[in-house]
Every structure is written in C-alpha cells, then in structure tokens.
Protein backbone atom coordinates (compact mmCIF):
# COMPACT_ATOMS: atom_id res chain seq x y z
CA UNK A 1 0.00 0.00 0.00
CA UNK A 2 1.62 3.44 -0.82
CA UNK A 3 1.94 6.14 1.73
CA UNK A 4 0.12 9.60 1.03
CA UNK A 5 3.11 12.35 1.14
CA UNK A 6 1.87 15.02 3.61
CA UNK A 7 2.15 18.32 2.37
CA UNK A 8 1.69 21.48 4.50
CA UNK A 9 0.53 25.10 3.56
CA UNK A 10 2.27 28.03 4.59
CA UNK A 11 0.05 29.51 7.46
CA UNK A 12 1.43 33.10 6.01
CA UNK A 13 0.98 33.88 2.63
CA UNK A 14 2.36 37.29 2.95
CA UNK A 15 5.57 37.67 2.83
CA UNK A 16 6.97 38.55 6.62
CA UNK A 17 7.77 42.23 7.72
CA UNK A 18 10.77 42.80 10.22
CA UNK A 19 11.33 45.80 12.03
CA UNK A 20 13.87 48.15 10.57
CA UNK A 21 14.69 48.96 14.44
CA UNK A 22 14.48 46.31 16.85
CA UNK A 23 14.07 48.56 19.77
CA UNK A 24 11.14 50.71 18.26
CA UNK A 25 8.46 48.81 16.81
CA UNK A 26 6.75 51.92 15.05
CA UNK A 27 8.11 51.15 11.79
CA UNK A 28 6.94 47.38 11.97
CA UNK A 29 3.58 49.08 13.06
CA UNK A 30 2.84 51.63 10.41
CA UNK A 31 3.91 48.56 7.83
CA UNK A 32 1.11 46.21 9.18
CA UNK A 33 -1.39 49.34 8.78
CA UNK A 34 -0.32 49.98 5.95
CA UNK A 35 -0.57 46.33 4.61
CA UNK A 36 -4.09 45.96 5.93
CA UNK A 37 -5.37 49.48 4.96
CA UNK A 38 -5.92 50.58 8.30
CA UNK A 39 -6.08 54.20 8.95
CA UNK A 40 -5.73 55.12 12.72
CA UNK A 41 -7.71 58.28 11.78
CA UNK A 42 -10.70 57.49 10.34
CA UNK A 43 -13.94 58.20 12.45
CA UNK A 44 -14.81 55.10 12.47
CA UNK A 45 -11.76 53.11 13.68
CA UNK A 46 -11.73 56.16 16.00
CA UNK A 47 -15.20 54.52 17.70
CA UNK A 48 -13.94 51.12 18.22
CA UNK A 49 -10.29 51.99 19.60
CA UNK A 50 -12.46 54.72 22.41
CA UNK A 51 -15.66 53.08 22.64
CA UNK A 52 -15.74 53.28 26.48
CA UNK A 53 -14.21 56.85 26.96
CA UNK A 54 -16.85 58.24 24.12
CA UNK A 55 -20.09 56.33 25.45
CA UNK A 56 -19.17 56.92 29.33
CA UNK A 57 -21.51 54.49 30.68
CA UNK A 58 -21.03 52.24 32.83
CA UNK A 59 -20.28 49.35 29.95
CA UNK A 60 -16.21 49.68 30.54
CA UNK A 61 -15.21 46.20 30.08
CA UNK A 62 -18.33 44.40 29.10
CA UNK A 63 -19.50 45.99 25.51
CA UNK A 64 -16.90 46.43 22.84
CA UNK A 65 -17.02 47.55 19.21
CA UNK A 66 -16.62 45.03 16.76
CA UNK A 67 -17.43 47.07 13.81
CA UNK A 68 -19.63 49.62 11.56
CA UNK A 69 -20.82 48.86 8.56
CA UNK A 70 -24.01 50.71 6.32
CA UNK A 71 -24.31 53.18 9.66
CA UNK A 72 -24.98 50.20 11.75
CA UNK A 73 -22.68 50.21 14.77
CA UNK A 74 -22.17 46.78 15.44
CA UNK A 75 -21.33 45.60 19.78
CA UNK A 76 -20.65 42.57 21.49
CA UNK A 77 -21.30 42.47 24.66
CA UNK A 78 -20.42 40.52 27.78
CA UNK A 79 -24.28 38.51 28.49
CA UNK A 80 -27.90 39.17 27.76
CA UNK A 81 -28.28 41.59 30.69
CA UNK A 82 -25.56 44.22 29.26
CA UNK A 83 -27.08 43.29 25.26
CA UNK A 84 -30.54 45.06 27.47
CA UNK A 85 -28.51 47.75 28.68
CA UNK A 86 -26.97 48.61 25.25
CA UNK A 87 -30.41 48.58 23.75
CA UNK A 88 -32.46 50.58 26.63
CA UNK A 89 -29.46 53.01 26.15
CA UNK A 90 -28.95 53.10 22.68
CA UNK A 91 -30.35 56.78 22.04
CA UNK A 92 -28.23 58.16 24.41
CA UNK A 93 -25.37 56.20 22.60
CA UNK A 94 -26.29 57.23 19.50
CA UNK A 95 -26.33 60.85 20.44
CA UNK A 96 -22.99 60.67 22.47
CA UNK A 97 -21.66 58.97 19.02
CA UNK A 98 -22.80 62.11 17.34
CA UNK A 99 -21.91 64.45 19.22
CA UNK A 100 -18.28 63.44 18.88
CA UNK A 101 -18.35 62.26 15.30
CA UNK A 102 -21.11 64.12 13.67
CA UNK A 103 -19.50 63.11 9.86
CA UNK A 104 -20.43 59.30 10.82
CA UNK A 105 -24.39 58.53 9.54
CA UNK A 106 -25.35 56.23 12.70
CA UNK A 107 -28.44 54.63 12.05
CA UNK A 108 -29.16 52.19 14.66
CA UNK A 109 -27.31 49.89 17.14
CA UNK A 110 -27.02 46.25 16.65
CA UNK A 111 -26.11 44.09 19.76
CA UNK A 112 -25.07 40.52 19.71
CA UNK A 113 -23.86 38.02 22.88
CA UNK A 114 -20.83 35.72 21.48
CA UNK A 115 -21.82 32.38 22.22
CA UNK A 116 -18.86 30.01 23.95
C-alpha cells in the first residue's frame, strides 16, 4: 500500500515584515497598517479603539465595538443583561456617538452576545 506524502501550507501567505529597528516597533507598526489598509484616523476606527471613553456608561469592560458597517454600529457584549442595557441606552449612545463624530451617519445599534 503506498503512503500519502503530507504536504503542509504556509500559514502566512504574505511575505513577513521585520522591524527596521528592533528597539522601536513603530516602523513594523505603520507597515502592518499599511498592509491591511488601516487608517488610525478614520472616524470610524476612532469609535472602536475609544468606545468606552466616548459612550461613558457604565459598559467599561463588558461591551466592545466590533465594527460599523451601512451606519450600523455593530457591539458585542459581555451577556444578555448588558445586550438590554446597550439597547435601553442606545439613544443616548447614539447621540454621544454624534456628538463626537457628527460626519459618521449612525443609524441604529445592533447588539449581539458571542456564544462560547
């Protein structure tokens, strides 16, 4: 009986980035941006990084951003009791939201509990 040669895929099909200076990392850091088109200054990347500081509610810790798509801010959050909070707060989310990023067309808020 013949043996079936095991062949393996590269789990990295980019090719790898290395620091220019091994003590600072910023360089390594813009090129990872850069490779995934992430730009620390958009509004909306803006809302997931400070979530907690621009809301101010008591959610620190148990609701996070995990994205905004079609003015639909999308959160994940902690249990069912904070997805309530989120949702009997939303207006006051949405207007917080706003009131800091008044460019951004926020719709509504969609909540979702990751299951384990």
């Amino acid at each position: 009986m013949a043996e079936k040669k095991k062949t393996y895929r590269k789990k990295d099909m980019y090719p790898r980035l290395a620091p220019e200076d091994p003590v600072s990392g910023e360089v390594f850091f813009d090129q990872v941006l850069e490779r995934h088109n992430i730009d620390l200054g958009d509004p909306v990347n803006q809302i997931a990084m400070h979530f907690d500081s621009i809301v101010d509610l008591p959610f620190e810790g148990h609701v996070r951003c995990t994205g905004f798509r079609n003015g639909i801010l999308h959160l994940a959050c902690d249990n069912k009791s904070w997805e309530q909070l989120v949702r009997l707060n939303s207006s006051e989310i949405k207007k917080k939201i706003r009131g800091v990023f008044p460019e951004i067309e926020l719709k509504k808020i969609f909540t979702s509990v990751p299951t384990t």
